[in-house]
PDB file of N, CA and C in Angstrom:
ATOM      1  N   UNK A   1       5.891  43.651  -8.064  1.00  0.00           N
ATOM      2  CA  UNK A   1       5.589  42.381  -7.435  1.00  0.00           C
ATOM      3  C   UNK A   1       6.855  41.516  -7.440  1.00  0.00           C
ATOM      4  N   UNK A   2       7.169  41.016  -6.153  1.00  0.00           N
ATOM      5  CA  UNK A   2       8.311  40.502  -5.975  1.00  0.00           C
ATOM      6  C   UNK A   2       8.307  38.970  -6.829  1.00  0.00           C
ATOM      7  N   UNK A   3       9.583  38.608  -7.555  1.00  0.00           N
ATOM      8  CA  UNK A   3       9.202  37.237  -8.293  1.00  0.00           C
ATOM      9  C   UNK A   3       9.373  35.949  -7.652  1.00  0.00           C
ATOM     10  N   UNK A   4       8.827  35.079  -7.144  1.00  0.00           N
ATOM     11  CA  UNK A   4       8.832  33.898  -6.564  1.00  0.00           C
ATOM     12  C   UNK A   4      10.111  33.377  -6.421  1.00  0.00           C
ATOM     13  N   UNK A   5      10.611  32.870  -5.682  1.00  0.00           N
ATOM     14  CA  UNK A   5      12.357  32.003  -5.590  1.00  0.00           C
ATOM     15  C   UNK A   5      11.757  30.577  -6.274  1.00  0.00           C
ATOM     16  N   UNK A   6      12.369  30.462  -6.589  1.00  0.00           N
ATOM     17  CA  UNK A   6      12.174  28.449  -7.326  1.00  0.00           C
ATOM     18  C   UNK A   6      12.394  27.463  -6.126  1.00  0.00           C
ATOM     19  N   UNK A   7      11.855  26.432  -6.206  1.00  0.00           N
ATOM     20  CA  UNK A   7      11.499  25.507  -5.287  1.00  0.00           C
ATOM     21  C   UNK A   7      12.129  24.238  -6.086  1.00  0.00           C
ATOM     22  N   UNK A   8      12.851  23.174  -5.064  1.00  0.00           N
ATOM     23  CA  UNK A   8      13.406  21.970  -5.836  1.00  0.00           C
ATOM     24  C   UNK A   8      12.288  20.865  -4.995  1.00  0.00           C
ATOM     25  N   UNK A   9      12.130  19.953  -5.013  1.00  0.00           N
ATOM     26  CA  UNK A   9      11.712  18.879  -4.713  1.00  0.00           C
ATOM     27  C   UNK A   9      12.107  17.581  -4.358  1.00  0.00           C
ATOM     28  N   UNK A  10      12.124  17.219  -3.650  1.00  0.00           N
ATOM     29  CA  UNK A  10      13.019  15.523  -3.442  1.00  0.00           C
ATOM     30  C   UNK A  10      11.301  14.804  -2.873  1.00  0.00           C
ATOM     31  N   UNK A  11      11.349  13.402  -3.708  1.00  0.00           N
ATOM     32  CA  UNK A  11      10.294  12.773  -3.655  1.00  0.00           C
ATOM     33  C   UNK A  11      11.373  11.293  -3.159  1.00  0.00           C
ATOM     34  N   UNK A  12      11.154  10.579  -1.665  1.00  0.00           N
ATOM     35  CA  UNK A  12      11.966   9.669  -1.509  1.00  0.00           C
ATOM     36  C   UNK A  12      10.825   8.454  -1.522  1.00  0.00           C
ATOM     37  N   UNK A  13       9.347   8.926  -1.391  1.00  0.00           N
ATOM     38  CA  UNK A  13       8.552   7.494  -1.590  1.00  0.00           C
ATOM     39  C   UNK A  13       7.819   7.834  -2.382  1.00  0.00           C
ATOM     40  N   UNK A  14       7.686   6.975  -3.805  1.00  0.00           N
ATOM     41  CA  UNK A  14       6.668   8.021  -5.127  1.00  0.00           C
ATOM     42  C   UNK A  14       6.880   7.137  -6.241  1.00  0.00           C
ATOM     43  N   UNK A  15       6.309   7.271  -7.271  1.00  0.00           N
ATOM     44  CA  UNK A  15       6.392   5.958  -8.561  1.00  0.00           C
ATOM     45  C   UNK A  15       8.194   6.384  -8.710  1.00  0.00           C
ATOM     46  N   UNK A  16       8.507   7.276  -8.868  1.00  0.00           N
ATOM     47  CA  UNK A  16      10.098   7.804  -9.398  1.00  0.00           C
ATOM     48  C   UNK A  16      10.911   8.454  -8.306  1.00  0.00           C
ATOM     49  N   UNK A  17      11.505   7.767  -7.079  1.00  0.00           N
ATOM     50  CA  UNK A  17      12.161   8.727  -5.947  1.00  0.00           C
ATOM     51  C   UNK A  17      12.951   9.627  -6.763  1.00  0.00           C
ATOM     52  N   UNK A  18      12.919  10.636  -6.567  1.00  0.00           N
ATOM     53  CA  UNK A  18      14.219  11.652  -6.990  1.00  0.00           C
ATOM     54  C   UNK A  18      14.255  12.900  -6.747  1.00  0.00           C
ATOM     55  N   UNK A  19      15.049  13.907  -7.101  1.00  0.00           N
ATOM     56  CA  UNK A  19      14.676  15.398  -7.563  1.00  0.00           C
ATOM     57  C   UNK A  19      14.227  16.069  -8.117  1.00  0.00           C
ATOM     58  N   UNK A  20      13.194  16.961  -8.149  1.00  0.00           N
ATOM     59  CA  UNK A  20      12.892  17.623  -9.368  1.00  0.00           C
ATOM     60  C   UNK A  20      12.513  18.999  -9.183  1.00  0.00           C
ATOM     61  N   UNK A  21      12.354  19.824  -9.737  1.00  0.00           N
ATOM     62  CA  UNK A  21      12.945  20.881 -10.345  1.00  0.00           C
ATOM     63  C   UNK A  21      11.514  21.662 -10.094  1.00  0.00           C
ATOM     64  N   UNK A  22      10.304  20.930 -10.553  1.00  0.00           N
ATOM     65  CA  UNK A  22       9.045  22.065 -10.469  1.00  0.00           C
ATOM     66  C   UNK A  22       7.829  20.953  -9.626  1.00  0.00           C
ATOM     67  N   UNK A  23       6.820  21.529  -9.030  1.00  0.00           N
ATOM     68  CA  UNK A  23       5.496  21.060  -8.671  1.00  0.00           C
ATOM     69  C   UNK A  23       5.157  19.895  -9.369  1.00  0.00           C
ATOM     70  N   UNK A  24       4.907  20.629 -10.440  1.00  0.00           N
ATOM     71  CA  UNK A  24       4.216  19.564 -11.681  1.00  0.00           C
ATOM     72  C   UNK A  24       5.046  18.606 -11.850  1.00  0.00           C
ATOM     73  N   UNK A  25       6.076  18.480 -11.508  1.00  0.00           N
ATOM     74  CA  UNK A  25       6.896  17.222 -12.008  1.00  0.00           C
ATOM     75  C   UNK A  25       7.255  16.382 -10.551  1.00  0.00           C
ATOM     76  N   UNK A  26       6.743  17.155  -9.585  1.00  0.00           N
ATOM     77  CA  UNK A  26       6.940  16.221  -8.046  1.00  0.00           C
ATOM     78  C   UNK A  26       5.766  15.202  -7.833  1.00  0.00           C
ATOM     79  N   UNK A  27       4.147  16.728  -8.237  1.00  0.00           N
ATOM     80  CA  UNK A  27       2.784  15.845  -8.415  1.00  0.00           C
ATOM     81  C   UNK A  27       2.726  14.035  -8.651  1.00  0.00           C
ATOM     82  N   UNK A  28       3.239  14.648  -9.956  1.00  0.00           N
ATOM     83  CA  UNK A  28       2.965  13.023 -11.019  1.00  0.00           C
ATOM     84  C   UNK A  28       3.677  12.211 -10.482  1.00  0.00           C
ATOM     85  N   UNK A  29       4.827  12.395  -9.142  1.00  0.00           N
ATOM     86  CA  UNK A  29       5.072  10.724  -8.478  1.00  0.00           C
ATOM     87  C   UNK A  29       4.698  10.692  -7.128  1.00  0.00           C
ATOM     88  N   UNK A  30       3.773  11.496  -6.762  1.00  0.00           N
ATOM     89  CA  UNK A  30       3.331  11.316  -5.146  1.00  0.00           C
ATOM     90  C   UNK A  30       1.761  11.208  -5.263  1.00  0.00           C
ATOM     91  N   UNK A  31       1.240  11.473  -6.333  1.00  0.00           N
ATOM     92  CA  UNK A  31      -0.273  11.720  -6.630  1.00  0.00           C
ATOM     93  C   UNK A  31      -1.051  10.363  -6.800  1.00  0.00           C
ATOM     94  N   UNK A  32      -1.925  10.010  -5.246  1.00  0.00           N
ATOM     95  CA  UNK A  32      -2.322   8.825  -4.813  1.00  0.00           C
ATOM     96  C   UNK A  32      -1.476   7.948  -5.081  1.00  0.00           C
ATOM     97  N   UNK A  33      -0.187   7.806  -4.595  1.00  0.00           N
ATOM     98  CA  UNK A  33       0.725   7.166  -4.362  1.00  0.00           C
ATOM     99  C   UNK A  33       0.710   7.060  -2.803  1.00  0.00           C
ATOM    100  N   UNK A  34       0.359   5.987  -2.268  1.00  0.00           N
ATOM    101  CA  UNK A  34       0.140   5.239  -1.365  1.00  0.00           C
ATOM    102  C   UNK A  34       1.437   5.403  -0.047  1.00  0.00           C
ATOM    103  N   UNK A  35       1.059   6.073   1.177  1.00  0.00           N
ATOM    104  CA  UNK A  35       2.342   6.172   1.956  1.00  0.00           C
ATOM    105  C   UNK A  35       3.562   7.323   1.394  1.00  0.00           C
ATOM    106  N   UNK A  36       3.269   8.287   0.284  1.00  0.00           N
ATOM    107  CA  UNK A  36       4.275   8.886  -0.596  1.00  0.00           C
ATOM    108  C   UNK A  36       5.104   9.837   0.264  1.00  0.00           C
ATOM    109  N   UNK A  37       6.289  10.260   0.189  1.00  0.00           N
ATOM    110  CA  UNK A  37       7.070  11.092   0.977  1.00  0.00           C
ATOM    111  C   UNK A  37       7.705  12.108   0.027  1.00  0.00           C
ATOM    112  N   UNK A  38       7.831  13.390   0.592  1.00  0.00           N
ATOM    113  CA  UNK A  38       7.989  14.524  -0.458  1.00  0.00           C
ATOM    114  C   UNK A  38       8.379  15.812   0.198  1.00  0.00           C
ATOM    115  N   UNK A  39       9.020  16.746   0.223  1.00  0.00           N
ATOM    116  CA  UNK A  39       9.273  17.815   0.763  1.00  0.00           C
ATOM    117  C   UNK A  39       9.979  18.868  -0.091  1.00  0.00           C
ATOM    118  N   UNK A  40       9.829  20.306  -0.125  1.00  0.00           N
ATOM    119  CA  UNK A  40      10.028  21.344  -0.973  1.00  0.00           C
ATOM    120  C   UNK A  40      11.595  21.596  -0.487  1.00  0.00           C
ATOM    121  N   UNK A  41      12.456  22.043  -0.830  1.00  0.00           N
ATOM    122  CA  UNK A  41      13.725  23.143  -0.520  1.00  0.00           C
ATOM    123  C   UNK A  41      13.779  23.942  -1.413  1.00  0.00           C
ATOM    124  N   UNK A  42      14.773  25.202  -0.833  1.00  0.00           N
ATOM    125  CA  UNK A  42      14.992  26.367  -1.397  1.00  0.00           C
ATOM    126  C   UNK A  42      16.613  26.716  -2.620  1.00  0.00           C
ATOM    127  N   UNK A  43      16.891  25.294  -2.741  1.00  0.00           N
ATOM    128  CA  UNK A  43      18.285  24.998  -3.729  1.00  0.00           C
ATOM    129  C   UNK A  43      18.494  23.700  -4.208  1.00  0.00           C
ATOM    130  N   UNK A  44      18.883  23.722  -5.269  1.00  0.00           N
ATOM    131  CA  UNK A  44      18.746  22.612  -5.665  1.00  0.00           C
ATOM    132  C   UNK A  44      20.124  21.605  -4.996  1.00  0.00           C
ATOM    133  N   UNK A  45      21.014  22.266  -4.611  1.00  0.00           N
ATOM    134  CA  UNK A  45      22.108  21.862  -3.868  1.00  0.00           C
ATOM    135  C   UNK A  45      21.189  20.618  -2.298  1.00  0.00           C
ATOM    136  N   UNK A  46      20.473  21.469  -1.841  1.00  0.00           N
ATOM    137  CA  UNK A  46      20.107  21.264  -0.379  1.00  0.00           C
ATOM    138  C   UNK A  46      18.963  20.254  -0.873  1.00  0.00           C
ATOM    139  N   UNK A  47      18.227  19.894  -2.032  1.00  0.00           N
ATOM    140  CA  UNK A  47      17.735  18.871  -2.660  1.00  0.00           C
ATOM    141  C   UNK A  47      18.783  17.335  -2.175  1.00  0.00           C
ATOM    142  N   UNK A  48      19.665  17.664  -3.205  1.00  0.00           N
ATOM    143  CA  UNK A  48      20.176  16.865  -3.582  1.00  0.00           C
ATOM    144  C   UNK A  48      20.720  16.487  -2.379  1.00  0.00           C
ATOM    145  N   UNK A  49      21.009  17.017  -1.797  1.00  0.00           N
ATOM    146  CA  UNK A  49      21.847  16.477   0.035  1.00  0.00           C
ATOM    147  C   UNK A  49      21.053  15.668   0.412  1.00  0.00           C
ATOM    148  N   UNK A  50      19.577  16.356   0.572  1.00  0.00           N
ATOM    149  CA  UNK A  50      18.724  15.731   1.335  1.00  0.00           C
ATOM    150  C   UNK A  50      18.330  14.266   0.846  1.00  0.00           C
ATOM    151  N   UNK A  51      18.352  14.028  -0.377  1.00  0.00           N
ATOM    152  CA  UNK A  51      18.209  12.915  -0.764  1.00  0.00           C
ATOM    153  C   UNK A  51      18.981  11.825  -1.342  1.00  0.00           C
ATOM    154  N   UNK A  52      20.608  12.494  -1.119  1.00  0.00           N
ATOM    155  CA  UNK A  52      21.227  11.605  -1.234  1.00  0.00           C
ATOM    156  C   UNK A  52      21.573  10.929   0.041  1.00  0.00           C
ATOM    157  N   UNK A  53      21.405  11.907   1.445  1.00  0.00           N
ATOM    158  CA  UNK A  53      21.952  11.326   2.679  1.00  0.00           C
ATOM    159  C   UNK A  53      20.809  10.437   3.026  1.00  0.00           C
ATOM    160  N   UNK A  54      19.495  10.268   2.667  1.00  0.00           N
ATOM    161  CA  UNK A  54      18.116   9.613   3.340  1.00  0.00           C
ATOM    162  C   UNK A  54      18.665   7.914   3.503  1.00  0.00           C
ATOM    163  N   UNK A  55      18.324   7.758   4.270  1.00  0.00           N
ATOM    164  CA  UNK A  55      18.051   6.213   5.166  1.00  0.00           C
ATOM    165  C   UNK A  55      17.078   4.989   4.220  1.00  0.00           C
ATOM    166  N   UNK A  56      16.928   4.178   3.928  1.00  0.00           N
ATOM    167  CA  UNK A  56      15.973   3.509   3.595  1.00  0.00           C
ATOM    168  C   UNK A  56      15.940   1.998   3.925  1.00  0.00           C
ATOM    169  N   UNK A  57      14.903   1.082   4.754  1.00  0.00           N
ATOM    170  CA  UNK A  57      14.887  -0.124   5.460  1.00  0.00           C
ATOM    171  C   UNK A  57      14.371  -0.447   3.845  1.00  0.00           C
ATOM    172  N   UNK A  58      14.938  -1.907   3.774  1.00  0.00           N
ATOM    173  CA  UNK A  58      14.625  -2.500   2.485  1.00  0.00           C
ATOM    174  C   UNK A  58      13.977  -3.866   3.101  1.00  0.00           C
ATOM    175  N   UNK A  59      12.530  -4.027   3.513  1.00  0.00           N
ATOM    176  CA  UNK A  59      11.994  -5.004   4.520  1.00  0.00           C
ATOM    177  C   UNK A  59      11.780  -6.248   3.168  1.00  0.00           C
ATOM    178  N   UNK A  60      11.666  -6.029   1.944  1.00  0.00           N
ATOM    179  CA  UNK A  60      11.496  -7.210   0.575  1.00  0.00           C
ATOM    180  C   UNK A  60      11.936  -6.502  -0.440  1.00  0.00           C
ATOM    181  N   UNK A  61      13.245  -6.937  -1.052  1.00  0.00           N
ATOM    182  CA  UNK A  61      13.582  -6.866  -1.915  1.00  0.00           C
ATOM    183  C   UNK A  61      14.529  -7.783  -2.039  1.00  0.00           C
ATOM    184  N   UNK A  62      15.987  -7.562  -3.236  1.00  0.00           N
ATOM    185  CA  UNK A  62      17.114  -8.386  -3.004  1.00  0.00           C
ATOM    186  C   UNK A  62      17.647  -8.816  -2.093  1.00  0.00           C
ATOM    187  N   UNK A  63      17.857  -8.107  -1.371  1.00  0.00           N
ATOM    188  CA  UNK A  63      18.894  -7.927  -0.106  1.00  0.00           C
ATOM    189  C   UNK A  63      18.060  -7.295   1.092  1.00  0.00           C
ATOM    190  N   UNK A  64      17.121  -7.369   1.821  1.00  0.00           N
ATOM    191  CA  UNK A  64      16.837  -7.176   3.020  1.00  0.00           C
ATOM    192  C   UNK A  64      17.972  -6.373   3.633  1.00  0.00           C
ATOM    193  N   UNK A  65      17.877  -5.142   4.382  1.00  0.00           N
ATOM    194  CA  UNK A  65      18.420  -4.526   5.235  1.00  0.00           C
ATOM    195  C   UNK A  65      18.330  -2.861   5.018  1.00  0.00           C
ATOM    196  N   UNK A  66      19.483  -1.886   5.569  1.00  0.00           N
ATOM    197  CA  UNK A  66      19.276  -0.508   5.523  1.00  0.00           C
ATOM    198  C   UNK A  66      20.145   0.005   4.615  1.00  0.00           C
ATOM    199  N   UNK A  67      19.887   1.148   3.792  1.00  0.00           N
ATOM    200  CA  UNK A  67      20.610   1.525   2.531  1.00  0.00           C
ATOM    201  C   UNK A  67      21.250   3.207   3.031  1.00  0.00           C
ATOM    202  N   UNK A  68      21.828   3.678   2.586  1.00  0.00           N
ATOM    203  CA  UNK A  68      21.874   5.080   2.299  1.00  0.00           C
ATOM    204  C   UNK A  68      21.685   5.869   1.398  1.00  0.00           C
ATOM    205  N   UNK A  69      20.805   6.631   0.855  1.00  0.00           N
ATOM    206  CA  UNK A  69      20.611   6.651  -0.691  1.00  0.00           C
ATOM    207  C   UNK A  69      20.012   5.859  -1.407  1.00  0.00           C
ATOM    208  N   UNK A  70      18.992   6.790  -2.830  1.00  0.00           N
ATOM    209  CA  UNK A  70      18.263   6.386  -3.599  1.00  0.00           C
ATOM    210  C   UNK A  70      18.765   4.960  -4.346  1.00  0.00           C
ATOM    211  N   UNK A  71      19.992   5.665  -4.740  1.00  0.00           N
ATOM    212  CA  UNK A  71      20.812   4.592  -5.627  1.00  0.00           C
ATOM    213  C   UNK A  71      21.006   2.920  -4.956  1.00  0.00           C
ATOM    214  N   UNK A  72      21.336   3.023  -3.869  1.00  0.00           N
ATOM    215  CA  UNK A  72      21.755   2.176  -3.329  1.00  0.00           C
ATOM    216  C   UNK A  72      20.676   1.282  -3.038  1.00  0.00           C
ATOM    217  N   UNK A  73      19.408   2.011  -2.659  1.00  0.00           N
ATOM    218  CA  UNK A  73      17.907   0.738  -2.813  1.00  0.00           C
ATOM    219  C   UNK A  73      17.301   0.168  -4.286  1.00  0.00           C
ATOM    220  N   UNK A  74      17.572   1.453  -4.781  1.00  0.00           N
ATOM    221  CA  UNK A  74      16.954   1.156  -5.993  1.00  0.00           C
ATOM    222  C   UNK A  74      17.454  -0.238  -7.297  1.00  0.00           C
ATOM    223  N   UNK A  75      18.513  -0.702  -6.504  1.00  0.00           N
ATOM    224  CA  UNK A  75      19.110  -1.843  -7.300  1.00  0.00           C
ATOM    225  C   UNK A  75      18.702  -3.097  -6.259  1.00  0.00           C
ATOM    226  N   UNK A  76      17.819  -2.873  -4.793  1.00  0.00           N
ATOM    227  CA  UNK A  76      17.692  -4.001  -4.195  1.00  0.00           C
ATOM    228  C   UNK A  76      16.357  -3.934  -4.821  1.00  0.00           C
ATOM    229  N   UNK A  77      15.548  -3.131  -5.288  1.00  0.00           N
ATOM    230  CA  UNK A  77      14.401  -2.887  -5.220  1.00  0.00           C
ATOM    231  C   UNK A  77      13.566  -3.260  -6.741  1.00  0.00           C
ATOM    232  N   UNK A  78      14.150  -2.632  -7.867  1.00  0.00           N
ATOM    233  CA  UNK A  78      14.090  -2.624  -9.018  1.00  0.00           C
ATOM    234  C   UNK A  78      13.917  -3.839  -9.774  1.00  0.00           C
ATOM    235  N   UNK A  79      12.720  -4.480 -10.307  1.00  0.00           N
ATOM    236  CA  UNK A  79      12.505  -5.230 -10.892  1.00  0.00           C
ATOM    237  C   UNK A  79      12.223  -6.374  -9.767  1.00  0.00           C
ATOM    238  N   UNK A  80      12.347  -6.212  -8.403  1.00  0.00           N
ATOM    239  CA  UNK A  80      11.895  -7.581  -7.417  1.00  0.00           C
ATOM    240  C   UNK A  80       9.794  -7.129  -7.277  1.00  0.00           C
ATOM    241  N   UNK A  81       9.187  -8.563  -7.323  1.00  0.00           N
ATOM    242  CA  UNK A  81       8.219  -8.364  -7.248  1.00  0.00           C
ATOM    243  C   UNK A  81       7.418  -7.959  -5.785  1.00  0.00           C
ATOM    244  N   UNK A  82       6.856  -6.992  -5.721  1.00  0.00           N
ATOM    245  CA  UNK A  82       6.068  -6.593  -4.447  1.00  0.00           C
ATOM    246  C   UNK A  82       7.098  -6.226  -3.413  1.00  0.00           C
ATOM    247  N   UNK A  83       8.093  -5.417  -4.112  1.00  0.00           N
ATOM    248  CA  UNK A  83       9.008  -4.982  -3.001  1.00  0.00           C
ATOM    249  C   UNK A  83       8.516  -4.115  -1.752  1.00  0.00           C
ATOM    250  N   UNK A  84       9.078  -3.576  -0.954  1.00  0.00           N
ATOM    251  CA  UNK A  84       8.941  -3.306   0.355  1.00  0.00           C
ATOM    252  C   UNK A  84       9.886  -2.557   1.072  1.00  0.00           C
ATOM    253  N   UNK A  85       9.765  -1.353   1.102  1.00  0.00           N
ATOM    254  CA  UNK A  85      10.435  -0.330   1.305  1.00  0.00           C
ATOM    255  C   UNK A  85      10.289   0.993   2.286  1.00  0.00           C
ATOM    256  N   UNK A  86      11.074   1.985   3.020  1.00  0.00           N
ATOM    257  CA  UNK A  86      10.669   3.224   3.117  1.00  0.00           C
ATOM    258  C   UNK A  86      11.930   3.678   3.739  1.00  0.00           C
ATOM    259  N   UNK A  87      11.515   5.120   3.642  1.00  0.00           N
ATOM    260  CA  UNK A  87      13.117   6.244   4.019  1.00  0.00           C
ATOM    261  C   UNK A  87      12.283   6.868   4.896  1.00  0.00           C
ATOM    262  N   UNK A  88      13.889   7.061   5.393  1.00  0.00           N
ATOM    263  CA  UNK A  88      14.082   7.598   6.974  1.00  0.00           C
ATOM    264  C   UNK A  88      14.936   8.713   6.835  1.00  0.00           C
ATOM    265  N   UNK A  89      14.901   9.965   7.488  1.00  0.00           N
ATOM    266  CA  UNK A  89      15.876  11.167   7.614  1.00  0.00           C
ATOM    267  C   UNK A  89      17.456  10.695   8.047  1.00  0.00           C
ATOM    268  N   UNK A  90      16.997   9.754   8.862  1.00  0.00           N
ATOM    269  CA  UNK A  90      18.209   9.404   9.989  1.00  0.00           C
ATOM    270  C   UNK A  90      18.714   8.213  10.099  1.00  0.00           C
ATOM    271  N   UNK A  91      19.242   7.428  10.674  1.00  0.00           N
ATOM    272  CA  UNK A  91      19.714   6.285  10.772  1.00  0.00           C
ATOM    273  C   UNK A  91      19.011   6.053  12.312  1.00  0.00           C
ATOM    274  N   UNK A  92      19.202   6.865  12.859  1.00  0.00           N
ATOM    275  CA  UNK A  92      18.369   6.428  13.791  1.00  0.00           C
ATOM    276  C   UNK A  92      17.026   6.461  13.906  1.00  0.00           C
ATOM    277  N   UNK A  93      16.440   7.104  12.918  1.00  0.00           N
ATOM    278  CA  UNK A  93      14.532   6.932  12.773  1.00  0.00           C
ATOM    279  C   UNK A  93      14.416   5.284  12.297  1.00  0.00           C
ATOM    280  N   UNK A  94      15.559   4.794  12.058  1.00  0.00           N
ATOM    281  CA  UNK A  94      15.290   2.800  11.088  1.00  0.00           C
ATOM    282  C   UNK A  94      15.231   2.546  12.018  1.00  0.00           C
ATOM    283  N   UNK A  95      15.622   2.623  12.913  1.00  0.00           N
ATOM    284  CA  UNK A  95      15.710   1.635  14.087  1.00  0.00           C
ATOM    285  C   UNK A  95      14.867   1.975  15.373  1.00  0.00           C
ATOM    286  N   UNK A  96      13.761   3.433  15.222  1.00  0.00           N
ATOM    287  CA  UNK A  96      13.016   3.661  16.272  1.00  0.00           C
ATOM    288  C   UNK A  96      11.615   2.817  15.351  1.00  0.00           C
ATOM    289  N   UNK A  97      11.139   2.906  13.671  1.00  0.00           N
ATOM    290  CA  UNK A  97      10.316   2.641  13.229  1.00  0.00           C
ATOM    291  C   UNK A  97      10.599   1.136  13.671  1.00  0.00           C
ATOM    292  N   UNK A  98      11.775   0.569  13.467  1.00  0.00           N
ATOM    293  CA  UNK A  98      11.808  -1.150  13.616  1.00  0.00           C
ATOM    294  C   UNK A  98      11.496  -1.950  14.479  1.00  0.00           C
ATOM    295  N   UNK A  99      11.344  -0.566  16.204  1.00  0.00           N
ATOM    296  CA  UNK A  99      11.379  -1.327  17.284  1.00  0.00           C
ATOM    297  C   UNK A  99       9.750  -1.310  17.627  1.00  0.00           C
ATOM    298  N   UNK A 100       8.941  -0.525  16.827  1.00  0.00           N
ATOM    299  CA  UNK A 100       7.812  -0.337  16.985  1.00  0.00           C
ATOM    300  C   UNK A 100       6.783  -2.012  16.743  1.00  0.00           C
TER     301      UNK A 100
END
């Protein structure tokens, strides 16, 4: 029986955006988490791309506007009350969701 390849995880809307490594540890930040965003890859390399290049409109937080990367929202975001957020693949998906 052939043995399974390992699966990485990038969770960009979830109690903890990030990477992770197994199921069980993607679950516990997308699980009835409201609007949550999440997708499997096959390396942990192609993880980490994917979620370091992601888009994110910051509609309430510190600084209102578009970020690149986790890091970079997560300090507009972090500790502001009832913040307001979401990621985008692209730079141009911010600005097709904005015109809506």
């Amino acid at each position: 029986m052939a043995k399974k390849k390992p699966k990485w995880y990038v969770v960009w809307m979830g109690r903890n955006p990030g990477v992770y490594e197994s199921w069980n540890e993607c679950i516990k930040q997308v699980y009835k988490y409201k609007g949550s965003k999440y997708k499997s890859f096959p390396s942990k390399l192609s993880a980490e791309r994917a979620f370091k290049n992601a888009y994110y409109v910051v509609w309430r937080g510190k600084e209102p506007g578009i970020y690149q990367g986790w890091n970079n929202v997560k300090t507009q975001v972090e500790g502001f009350k009832d913040a307001k957020f979401q990621s985008f693949p692209s730079i141009d998906s911010t600005f097709a969701q904005n015109e809506q």
